[in-house]
N, C-alpha and C. Protein backbone atom coordinates (compact mmCIF):
# COMPACT_ATOMS: atom_id res chain seq x y z
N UNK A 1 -0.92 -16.97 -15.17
CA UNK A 1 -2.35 -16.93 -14.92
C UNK A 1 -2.84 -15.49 -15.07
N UNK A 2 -3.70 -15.24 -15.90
CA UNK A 2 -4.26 -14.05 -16.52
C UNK A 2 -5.31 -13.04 -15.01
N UNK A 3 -5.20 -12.16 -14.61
CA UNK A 3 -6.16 -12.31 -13.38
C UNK A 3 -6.50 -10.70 -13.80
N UNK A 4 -7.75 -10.33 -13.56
CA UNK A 4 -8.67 -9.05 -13.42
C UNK A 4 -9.22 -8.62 -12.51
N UNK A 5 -8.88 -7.18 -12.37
CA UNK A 5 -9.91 -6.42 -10.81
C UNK A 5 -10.26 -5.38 -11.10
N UNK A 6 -11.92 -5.39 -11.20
CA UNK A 6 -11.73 -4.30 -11.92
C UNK A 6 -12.40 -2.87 -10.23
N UNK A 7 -12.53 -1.96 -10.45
CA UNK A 7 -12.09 -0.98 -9.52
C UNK A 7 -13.05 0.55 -10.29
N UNK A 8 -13.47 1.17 -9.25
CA UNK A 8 -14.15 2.34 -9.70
C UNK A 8 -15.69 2.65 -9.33
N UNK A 9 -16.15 1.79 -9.82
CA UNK A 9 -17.75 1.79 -9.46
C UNK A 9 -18.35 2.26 -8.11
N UNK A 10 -19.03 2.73 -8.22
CA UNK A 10 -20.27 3.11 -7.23
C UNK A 10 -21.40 3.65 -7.02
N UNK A 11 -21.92 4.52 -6.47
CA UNK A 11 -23.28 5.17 -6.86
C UNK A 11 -23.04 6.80 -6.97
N UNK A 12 -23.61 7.32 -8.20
CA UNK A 12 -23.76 8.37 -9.07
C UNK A 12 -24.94 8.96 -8.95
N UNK A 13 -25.09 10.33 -9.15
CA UNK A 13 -26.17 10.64 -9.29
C UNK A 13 -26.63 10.71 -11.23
N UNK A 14 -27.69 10.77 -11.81
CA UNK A 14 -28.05 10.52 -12.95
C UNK A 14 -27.21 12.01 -13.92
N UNK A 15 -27.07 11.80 -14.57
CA UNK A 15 -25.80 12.93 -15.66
C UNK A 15 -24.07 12.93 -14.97
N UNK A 16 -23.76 11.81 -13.84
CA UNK A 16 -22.53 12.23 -13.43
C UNK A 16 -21.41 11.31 -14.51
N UNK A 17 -20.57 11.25 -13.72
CA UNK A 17 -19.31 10.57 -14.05
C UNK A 17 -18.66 9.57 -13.57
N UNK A 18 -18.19 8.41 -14.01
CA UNK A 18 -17.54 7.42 -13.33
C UNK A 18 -16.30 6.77 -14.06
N UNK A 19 -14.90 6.58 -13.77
CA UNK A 19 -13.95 6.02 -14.22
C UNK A 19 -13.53 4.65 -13.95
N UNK A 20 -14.14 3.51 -14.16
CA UNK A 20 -13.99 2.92 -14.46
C UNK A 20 -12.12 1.99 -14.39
N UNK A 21 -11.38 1.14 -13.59
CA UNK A 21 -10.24 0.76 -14.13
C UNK A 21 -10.15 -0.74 -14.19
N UNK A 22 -9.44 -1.26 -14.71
CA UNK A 22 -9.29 -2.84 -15.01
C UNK A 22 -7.82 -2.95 -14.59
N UNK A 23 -7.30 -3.94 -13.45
CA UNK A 23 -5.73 -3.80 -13.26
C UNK A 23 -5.25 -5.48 -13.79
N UNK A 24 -4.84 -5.49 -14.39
CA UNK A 24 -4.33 -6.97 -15.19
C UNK A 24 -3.03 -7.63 -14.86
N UNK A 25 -3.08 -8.87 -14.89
CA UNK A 25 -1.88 -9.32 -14.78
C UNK A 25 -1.65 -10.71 -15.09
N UNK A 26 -0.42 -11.31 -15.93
CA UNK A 26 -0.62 -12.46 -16.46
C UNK A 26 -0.64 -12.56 -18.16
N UNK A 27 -1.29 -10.89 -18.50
CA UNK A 27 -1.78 -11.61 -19.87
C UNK A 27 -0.58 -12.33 -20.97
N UNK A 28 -1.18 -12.81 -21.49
CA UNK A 28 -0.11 -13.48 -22.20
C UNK A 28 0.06 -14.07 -23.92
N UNK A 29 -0.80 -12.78 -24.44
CA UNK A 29 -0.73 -13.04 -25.59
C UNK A 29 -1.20 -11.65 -26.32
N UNK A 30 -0.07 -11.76 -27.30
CA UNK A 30 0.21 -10.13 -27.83
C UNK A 30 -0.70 -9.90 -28.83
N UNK A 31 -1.74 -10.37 -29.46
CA UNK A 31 -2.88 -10.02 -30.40
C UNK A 31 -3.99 -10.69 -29.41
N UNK A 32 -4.83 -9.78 -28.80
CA UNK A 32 -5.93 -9.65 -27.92
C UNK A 32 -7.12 -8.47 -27.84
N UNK A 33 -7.73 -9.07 -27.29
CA UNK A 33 -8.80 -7.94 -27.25
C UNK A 33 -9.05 -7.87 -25.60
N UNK A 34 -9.37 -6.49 -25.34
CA UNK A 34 -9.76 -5.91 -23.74
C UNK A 34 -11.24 -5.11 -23.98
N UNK A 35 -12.01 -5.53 -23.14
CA UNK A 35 -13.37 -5.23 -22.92
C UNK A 35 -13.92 -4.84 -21.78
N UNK A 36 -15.11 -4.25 -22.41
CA UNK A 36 -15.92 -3.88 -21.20
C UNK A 36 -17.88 -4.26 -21.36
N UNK A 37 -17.89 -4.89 -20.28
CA UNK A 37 -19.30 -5.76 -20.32
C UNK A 37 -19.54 -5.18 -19.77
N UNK A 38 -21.71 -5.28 -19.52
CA UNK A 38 -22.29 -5.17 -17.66
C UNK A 38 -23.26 -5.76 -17.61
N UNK A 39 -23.79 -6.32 -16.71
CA UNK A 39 -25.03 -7.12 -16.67
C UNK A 39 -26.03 -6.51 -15.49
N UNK A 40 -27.21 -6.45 -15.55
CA UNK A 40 -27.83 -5.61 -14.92
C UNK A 40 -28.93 -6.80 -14.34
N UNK A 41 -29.54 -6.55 -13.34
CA UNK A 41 -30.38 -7.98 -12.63
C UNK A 41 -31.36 -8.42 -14.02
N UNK A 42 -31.47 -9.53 -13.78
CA UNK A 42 -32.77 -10.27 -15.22
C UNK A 42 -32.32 -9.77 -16.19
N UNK A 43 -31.26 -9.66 -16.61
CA UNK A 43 -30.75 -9.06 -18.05
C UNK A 43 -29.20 -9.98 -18.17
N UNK A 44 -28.73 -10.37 -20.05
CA UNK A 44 -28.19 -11.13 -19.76
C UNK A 44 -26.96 -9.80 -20.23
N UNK A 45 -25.31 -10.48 -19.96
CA UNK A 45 -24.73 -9.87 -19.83
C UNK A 45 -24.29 -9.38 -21.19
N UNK A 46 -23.86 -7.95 -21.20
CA UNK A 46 -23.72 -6.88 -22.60
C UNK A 46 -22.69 -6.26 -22.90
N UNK A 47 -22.00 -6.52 -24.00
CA UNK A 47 -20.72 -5.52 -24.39
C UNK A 47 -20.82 -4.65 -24.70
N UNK A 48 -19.41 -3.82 -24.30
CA UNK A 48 -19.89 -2.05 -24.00
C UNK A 48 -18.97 -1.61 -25.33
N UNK A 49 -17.80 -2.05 -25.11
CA UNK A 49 -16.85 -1.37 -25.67
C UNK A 49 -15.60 -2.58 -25.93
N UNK A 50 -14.44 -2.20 -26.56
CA UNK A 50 -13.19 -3.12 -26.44
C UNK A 50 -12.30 -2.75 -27.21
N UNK A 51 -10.93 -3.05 -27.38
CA UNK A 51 -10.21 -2.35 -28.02
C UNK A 51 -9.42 -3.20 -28.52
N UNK A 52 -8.95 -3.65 -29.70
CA UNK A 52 -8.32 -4.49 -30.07
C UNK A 52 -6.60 -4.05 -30.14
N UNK A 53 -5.57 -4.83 -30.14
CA UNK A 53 -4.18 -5.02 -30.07
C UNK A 53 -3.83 -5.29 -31.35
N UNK A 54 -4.79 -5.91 -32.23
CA UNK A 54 -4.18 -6.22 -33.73
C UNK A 54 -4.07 -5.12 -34.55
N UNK A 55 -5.01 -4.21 -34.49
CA UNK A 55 -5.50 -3.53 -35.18
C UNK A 55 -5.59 -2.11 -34.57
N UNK A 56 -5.39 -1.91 -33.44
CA UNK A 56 -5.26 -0.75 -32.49
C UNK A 56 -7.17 -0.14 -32.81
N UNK A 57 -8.18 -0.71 -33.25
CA UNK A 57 -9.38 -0.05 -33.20
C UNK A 57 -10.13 -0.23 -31.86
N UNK A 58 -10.95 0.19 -32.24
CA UNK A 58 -11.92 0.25 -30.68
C UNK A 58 -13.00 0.42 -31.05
N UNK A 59 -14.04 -0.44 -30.43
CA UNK A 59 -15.29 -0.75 -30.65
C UNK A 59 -16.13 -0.29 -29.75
N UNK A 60 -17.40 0.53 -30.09
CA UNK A 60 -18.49 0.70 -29.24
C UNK A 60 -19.67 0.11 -29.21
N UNK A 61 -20.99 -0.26 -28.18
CA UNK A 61 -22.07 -0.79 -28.51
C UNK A 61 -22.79 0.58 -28.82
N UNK A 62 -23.57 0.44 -29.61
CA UNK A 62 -24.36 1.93 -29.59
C UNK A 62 -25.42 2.19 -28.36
N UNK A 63 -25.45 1.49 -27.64
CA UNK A 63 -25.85 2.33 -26.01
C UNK A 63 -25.38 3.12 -25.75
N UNK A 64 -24.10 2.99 -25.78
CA UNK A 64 -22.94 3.80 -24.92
C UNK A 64 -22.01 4.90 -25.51
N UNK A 65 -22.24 5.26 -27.37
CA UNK A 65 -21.53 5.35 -27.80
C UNK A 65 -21.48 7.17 -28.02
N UNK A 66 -20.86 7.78 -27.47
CA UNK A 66 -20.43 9.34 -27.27
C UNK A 66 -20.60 9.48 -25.81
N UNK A 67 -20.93 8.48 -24.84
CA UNK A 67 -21.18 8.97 -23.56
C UNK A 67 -20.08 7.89 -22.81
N UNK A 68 -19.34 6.50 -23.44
CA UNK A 68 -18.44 5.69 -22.69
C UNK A 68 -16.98 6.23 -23.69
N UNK A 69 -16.00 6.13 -23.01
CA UNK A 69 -14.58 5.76 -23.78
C UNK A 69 -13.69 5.20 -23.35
N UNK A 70 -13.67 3.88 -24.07
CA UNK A 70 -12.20 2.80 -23.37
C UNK A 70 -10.54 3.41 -23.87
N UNK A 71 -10.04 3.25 -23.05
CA UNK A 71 -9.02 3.77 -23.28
C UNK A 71 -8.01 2.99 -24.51
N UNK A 72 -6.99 3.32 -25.23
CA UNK A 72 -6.32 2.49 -26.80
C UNK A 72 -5.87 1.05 -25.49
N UNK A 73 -5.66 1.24 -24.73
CA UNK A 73 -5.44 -0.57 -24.35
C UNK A 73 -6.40 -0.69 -23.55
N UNK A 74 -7.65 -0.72 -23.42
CA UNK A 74 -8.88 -1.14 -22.49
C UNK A 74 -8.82 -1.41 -21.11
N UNK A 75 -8.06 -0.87 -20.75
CA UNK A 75 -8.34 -0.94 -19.19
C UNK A 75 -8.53 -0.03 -18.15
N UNK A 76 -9.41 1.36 -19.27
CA UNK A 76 -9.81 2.12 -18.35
C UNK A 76 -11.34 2.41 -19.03
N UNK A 77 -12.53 2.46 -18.52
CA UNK A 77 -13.75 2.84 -18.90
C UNK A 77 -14.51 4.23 -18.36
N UNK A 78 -13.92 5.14 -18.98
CA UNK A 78 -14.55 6.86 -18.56
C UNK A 78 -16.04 6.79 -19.10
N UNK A 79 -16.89 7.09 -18.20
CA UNK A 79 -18.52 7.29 -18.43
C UNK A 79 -18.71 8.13 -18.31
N UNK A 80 -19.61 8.92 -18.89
CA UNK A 80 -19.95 9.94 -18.92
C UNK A 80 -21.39 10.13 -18.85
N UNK A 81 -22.28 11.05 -18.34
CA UNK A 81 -24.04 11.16 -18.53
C UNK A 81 -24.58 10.11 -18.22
N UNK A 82 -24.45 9.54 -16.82
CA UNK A 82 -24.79 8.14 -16.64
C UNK A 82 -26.20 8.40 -16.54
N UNK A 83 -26.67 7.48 -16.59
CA UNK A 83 -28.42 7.03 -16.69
C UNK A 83 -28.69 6.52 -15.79
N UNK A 84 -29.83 6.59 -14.94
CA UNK A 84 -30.78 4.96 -14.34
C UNK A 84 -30.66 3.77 -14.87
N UNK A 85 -30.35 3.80 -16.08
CA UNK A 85 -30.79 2.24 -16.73
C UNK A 85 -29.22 2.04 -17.48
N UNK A 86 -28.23 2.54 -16.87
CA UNK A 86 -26.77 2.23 -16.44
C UNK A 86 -26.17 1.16 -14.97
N UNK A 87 -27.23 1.07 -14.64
CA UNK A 87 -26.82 0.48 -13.39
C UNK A 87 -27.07 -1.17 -13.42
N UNK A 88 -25.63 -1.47 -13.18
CA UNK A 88 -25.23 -3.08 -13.48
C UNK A 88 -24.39 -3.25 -12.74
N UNK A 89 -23.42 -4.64 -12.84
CA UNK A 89 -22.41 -4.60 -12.45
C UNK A 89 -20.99 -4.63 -13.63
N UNK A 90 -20.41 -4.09 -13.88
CA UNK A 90 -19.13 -3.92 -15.02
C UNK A 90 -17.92 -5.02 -14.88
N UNK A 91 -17.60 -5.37 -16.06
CA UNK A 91 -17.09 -6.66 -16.13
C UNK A 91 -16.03 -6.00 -16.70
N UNK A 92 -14.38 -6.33 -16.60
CA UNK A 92 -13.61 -6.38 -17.35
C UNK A 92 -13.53 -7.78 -18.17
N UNK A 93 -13.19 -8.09 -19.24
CA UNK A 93 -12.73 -9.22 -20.34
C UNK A 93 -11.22 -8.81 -20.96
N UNK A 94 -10.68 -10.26 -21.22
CA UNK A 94 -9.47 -10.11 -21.70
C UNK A 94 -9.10 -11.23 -22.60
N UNK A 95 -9.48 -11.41 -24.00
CA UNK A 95 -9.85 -12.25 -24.81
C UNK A 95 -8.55 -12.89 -25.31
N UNK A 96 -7.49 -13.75 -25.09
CA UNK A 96 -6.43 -14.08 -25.97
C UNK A 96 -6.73 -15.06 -26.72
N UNK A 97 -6.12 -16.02 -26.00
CA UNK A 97 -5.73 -17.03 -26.53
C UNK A 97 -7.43 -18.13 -25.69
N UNK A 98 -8.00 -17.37 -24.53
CA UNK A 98 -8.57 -17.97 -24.38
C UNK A 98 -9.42 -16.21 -23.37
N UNK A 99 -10.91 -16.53 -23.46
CA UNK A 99 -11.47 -15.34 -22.20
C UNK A 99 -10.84 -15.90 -20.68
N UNK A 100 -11.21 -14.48 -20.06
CA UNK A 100 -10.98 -14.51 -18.32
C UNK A 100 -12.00 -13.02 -18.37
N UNK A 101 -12.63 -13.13 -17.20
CA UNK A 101 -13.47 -12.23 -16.53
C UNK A 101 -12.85 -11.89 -15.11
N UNK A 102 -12.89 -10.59 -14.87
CA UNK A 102 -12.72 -9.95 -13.58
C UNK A 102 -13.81 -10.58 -12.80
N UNK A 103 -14.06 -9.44 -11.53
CA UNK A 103 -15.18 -10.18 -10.42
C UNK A 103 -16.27 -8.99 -10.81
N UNK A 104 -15.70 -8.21 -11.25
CA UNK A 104 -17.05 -7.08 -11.62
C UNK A 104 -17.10 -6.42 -10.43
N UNK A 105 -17.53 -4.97 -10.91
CA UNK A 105 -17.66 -3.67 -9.94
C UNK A 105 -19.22 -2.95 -10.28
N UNK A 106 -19.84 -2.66 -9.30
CA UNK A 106 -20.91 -2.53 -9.26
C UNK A 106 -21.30 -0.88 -9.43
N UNK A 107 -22.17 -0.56 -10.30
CA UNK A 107 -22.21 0.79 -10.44
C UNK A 107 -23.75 0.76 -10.62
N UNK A 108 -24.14 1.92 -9.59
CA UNK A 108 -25.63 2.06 -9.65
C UNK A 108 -25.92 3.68 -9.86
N UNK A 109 -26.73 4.29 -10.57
CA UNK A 109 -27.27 5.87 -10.99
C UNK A 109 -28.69 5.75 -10.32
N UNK A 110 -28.37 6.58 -9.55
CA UNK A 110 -30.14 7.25 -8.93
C UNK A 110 -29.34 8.70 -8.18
N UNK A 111 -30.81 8.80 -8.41
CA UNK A 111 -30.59 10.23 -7.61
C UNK A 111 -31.15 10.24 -6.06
């Protein structure tokens, strides 16, 4: 059984930093993809980043892209220059053979 927690989140002030971790266990299939979502209230949920196992690449959304970095196996999300309009809750994903979602960690930017 594939299971996700993901870990890190909290409240930032606007330009800080947050690391992000995903702790896994279960997975069970060696060409996969590991991600990072967030969904923010009245907004539907959004991919950030992910890193594929077939291909060793890694994908960014262009929101995020020079200010997030998933790590080559996705289960760490370093932020960088967080924003106000960063604040969601962060999803780990773990795509094999079939998805599983963590419970999500909540990260809010205000000053």
């Amino acid at each position: 059984q594939v299971q996700l927690v993901e870990s890190g989140g909290g409240l930032v002030q606007p330009g800080g930093s947050l690391r992000l971790s995903c702790a896994a266990s279960g997975l069970n299939s060696e060409y996969h993809y590991i991600g990072w979502f967030r969904q923010a209230p009245g907004k539907e949920r959004e991919g950030l980043a992910c890193s594929s196992s077939s291909n060793s690449r890694i994908y960014y959304a262009d929101s995020v892209k020079g200010r997030f970095t998933i790590s080559r196996n996705g289960l760490y999300l370093q932020m960088n220059m967080l924003k106000p309009e960063d604040t969601a809750v962060y999803y780990c994903n773990y795509f094999g053979v079939r998805g599983y979602w963590g419970q999500g960690t909540q990260v809010t930017v205000s000053s």
